[in-house]
N, C-alpha and C. Protein backbone atom coordinates (compact mmCIF):
# COMPACT_ATOMS: atom_id res chain seq x y z
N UNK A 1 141.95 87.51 81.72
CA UNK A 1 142.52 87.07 82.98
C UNK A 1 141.59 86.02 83.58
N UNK A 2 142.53 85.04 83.70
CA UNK A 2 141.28 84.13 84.37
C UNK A 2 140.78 84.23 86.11
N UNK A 3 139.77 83.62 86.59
CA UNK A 3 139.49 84.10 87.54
C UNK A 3 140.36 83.25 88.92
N UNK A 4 140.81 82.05 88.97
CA UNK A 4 141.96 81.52 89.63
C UNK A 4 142.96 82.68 89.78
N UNK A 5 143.22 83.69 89.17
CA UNK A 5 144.72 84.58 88.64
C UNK A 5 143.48 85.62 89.44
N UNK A 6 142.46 86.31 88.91
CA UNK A 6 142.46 87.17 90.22
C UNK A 6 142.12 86.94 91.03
N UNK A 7 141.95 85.78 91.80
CA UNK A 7 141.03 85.68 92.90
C UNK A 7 142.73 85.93 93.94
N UNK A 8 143.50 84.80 93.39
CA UNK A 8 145.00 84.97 93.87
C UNK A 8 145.52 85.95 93.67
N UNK A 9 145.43 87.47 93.19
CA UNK A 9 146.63 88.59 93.05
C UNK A 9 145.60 88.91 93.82
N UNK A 10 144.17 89.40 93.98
CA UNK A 10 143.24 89.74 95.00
C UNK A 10 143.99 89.42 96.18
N UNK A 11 143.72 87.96 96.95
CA UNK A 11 144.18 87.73 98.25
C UNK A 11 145.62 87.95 98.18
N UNK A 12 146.13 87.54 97.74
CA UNK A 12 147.91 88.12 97.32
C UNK A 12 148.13 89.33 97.67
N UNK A 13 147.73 90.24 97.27
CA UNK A 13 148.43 91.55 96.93
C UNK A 13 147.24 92.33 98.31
N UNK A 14 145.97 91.75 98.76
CA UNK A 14 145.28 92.90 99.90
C UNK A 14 145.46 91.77 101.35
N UNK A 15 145.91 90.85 101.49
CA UNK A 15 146.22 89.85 102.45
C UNK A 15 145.01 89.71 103.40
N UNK A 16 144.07 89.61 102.14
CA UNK A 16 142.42 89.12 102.91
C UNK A 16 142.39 87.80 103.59
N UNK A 17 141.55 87.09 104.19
CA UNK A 17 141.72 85.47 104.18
C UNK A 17 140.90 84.84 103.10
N UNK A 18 141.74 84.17 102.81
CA UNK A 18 140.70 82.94 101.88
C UNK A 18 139.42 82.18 102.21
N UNK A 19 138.99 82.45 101.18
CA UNK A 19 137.36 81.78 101.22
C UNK A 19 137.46 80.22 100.83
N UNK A 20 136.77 79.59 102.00
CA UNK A 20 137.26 78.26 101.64
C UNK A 20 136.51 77.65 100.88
N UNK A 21 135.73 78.80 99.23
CA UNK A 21 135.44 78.05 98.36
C UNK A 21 136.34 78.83 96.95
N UNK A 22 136.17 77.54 96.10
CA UNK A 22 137.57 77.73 94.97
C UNK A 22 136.75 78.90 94.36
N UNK A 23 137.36 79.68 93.42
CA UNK A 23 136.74 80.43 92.27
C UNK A 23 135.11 80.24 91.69
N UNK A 24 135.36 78.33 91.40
CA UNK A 24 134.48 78.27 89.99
C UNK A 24 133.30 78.29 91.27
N UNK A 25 133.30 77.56 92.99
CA UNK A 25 132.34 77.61 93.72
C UNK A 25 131.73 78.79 94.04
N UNK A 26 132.56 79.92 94.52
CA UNK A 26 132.17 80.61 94.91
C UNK A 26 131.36 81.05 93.40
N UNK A 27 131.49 81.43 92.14
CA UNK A 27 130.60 81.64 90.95
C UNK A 27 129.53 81.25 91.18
N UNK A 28 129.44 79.57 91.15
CA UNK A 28 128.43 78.84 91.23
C UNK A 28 127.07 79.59 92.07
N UNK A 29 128.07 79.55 93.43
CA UNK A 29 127.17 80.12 94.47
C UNK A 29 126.08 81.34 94.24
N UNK A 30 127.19 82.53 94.01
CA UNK A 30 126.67 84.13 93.02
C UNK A 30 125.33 83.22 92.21
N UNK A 31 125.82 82.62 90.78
CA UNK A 31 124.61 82.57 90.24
C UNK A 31 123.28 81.67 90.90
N UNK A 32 123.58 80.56 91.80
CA UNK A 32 122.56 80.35 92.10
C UNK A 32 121.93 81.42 93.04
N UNK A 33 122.37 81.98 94.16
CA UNK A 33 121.80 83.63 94.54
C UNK A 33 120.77 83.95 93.79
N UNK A 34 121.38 84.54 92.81
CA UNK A 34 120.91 85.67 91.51
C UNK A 34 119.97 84.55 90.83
N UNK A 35 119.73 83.67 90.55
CA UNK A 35 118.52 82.35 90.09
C UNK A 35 118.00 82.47 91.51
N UNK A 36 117.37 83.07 92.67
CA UNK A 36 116.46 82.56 93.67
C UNK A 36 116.34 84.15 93.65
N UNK A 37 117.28 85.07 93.52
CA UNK A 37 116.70 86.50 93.84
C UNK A 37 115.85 86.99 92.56
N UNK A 38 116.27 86.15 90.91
CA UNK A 38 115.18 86.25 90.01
C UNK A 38 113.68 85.93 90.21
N UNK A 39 113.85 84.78 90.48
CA UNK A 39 112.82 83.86 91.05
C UNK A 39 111.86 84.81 92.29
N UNK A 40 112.76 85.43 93.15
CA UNK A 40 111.56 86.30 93.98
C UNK A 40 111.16 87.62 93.39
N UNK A 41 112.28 88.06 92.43
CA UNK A 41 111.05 89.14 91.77
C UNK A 41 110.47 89.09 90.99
N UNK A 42 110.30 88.30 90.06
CA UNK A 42 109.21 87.39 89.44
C UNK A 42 108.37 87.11 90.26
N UNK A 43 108.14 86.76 91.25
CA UNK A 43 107.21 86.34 92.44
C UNK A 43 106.50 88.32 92.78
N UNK A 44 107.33 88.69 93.09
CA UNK A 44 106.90 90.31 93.56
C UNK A 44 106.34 90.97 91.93
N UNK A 45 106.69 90.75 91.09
CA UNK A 45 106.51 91.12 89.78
C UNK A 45 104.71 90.93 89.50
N UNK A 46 104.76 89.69 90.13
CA UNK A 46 102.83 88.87 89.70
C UNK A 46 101.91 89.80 91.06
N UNK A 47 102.66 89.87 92.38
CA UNK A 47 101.86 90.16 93.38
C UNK A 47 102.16 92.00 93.20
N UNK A 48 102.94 92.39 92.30
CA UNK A 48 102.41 93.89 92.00
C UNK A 48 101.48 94.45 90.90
N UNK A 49 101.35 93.00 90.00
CA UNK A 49 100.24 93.18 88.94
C UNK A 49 99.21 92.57 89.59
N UNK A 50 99.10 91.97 90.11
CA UNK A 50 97.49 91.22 91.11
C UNK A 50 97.01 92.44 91.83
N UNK A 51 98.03 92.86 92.49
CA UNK A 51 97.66 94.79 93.40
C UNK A 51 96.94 95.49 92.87
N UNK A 52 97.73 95.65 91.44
CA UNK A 52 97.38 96.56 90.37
C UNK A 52 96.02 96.53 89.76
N UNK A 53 95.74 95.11 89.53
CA UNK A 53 94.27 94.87 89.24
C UNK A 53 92.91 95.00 90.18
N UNK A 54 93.97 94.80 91.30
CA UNK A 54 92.57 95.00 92.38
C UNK A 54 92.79 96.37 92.95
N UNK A 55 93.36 97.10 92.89
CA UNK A 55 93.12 98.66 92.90
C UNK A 55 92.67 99.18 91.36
N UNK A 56 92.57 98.71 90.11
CA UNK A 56 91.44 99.09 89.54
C UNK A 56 90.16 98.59 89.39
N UNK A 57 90.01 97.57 89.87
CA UNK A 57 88.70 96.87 90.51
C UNK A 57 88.22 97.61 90.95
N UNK A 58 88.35 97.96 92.41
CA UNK A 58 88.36 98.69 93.60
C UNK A 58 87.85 100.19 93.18
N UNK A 59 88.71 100.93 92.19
CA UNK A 59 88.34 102.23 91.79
C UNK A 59 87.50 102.52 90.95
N UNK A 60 87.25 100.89 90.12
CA UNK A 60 85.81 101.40 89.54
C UNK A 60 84.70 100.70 90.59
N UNK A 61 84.55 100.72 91.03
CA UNK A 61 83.71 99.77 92.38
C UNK A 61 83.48 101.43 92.96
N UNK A 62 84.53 101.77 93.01
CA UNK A 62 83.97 103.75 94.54
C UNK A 62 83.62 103.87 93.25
N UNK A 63 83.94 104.42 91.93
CA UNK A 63 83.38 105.66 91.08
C UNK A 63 82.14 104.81 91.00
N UNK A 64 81.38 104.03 90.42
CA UNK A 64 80.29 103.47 90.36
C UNK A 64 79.06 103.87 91.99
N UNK A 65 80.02 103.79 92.82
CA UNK A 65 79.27 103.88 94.18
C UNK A 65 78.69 105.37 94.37
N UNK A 66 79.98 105.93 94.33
CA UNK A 66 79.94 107.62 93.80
C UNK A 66 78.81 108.24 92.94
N UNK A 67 79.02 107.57 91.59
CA UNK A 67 77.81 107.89 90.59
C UNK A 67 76.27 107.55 91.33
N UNK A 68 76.23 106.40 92.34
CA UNK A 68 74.98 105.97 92.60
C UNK A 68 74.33 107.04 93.34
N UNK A 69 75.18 107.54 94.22
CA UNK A 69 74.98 108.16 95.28
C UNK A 69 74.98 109.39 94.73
N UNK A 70 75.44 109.83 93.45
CA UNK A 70 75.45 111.39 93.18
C UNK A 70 73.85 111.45 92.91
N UNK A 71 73.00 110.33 91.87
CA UNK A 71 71.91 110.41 91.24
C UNK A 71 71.16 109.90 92.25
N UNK A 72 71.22 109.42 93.57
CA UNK A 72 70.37 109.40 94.61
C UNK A 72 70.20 110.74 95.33
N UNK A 73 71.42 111.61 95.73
CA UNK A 73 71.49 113.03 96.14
C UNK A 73 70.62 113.68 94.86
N UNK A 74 70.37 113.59 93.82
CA UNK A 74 70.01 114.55 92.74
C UNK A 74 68.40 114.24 93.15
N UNK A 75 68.33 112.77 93.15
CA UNK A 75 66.47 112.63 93.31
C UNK A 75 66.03 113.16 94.57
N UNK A 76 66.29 112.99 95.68
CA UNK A 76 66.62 113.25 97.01
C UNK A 76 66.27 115.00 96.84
N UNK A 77 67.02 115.74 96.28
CA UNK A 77 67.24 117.04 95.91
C UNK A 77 65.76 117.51 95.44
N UNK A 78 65.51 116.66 93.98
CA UNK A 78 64.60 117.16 93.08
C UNK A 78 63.22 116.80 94.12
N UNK A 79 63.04 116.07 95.01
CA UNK A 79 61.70 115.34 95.37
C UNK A 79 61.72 116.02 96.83
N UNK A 80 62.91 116.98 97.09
CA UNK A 80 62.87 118.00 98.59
C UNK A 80 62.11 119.03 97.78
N UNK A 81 62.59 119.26 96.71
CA UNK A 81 62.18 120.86 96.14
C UNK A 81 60.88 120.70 95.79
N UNK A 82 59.88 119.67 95.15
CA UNK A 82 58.79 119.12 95.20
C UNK A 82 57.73 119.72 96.52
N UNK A 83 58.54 118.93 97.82
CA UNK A 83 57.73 118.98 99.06
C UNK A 83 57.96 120.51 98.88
N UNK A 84 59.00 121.58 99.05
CA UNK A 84 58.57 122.32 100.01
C UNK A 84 57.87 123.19 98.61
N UNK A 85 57.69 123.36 97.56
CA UNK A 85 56.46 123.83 96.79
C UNK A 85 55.09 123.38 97.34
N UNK A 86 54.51 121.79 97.02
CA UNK A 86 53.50 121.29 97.79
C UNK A 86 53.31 122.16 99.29
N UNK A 87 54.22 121.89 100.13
CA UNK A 87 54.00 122.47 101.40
C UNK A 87 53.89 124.29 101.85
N UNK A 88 54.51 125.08 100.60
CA UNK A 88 54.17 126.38 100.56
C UNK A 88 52.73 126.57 100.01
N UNK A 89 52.59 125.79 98.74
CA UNK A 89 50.90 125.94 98.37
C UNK A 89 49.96 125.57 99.22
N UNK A 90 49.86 124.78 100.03
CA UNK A 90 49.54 123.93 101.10
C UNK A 90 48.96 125.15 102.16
N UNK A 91 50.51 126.09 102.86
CA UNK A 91 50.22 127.11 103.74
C UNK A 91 49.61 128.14 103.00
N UNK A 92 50.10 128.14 101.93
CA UNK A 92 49.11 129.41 100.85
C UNK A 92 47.71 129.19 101.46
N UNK A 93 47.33 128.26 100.91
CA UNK A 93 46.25 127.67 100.96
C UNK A 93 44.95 127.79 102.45
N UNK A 94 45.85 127.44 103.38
CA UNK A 94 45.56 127.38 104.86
C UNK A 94 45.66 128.69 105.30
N UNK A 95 46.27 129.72 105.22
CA UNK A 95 46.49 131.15 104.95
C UNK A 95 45.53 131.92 104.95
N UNK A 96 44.96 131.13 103.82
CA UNK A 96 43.93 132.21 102.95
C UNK A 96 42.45 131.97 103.84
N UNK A 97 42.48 130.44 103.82
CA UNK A 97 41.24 129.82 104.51
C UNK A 97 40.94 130.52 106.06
N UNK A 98 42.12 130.72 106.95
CA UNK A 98 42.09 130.71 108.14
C UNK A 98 42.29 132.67 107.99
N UNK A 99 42.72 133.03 107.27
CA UNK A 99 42.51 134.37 107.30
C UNK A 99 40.81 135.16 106.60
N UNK A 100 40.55 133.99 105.72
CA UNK A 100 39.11 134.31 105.39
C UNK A 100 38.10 134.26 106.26
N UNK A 101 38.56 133.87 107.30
CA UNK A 101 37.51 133.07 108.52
C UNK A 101 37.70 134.16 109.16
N UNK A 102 38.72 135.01 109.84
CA UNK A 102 38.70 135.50 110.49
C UNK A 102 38.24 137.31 110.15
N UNK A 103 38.19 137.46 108.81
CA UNK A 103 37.44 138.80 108.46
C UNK A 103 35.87 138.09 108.22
């Protein structure tokens, strides 16, 4: 069926008003549409893979930050547990001295 034949049993037969472009225009029109609505998701297509890359940028950027900060908390940790040994031998120490003094 060609499209002249339905565009006319269309307005014919539901007594729409006519579009005052012919068949082959109004087509035309549709595909150029659909060529500019390609064209923008192709456009959204690049700016959701550009996203994509910089949120895995980004996530190895925190886990790296993360790791720094875990093995700074670990030294931090190991060099507290250090002091308060030093600082118990220390009072051991002062303990003994200041209790020897006093017998």
């Amino acid at each position: 069926m060609s499209r002249n034949r339905v565009f006319s049993e269309f307005n014919h037969n539901h007594n729409f008003k006519t579009t005052p472009y012919t068949p082959d225009e109004f087509m035309s029109q549709n595909d150029d549409h659909a060529g500019r609505l390609s064209n923008k998701l192709g456009i959204l297509k690049e700016i959701s893979l550009t996203i994509g890359e910089e949120v895995r940028y980004h996530n190895k950027m925190l886990q790296e930050t993360d790791d720094t900060f875990t093995k700074t908390k670990d030294y931090l940790g190991a060099t507290m547990n250090k002091l308060k040994i030093l600082s118990k031998s220390e009072n051991d120490k002062l303990r003994r001295n200041f209790s020897g003094k006093l017998q």
